[in-house]
Protein backbone atom coordinates (compact mmCIF):
# COMPACT_ATOMS: atom_id res chain seq x y z
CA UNK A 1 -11.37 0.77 6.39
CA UNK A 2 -15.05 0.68 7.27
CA UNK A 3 -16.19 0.79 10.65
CA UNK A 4 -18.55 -2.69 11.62
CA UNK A 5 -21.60 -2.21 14.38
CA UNK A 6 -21.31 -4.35 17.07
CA UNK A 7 -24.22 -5.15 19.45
CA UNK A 8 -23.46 -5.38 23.42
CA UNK A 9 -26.59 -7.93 24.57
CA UNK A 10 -27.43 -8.41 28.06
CA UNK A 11 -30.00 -10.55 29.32
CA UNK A 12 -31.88 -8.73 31.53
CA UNK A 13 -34.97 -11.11 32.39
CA UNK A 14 -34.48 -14.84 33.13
CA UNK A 15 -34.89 -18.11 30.43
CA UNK A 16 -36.68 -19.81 32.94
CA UNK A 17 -40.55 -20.90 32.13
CA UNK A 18 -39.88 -19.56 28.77
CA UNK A 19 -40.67 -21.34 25.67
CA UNK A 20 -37.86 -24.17 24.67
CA UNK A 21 -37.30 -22.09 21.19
CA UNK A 22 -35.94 -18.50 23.60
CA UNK A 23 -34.11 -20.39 25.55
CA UNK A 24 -32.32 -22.00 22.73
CA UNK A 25 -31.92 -18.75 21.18
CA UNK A 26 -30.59 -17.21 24.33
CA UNK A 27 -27.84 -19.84 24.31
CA UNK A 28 -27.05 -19.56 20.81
CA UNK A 29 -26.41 -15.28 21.23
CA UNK A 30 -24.46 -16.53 23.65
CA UNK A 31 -25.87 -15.71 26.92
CA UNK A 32 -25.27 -17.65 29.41
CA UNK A 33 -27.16 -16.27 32.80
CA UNK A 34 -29.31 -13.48 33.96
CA UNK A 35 -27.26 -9.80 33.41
CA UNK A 36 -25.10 -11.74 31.59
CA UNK A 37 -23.66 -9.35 28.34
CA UNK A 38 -21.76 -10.56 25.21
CA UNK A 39 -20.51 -8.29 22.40
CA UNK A 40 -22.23 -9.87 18.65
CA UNK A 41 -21.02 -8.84 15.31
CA UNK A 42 -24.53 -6.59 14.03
CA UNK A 43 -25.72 -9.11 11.13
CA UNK A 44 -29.58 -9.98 9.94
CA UNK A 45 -29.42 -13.12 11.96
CA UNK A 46 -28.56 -11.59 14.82
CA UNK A 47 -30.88 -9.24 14.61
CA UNK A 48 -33.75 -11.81 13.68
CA UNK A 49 -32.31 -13.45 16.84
CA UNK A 50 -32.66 -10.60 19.31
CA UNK A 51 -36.42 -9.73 17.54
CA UNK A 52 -37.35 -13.28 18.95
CA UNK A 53 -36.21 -12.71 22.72
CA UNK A 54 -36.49 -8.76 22.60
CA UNK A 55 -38.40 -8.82 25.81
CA UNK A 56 -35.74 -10.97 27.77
CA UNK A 57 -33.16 -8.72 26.44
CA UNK A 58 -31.43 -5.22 25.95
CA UNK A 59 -29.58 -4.11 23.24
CA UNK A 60 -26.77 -1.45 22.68
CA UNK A 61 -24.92 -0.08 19.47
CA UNK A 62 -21.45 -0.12 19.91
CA UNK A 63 -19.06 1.40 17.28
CA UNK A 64 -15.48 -0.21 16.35
């Protein structure tokens, strides 16, 4: 059985005064709040995702 990546997210900075576009994409990772963390599946579109709001955000590898 292969092993899939998963990506812990946390917003570390806050949506607000930010562009409509990151805060839509914040919402759609699903973050919900400042330190708020959610566990993603590691795909492109996250990825392209987190590229986008890399600055509001931190990212962690997570294997199982």
């Amino acid at each position: 059985m292969a092993k899939t990546t998963k990506l812990e997210i946390t917003q570390v900075r806050s949506g607000i005064g930010r562009p409509t576009a990151h805060r839509r994409t914040l919402a759609a990772l699903g973050l919900k709040r400042h330190q708020h963390s959610v566990i993603q599946n590691d795909t492109p579109a996250i990825r392209g995702m987190i590229k986008q709001v890399v600055h509001l955000v931190s990212v962690r590898e997570i294997e199982g």
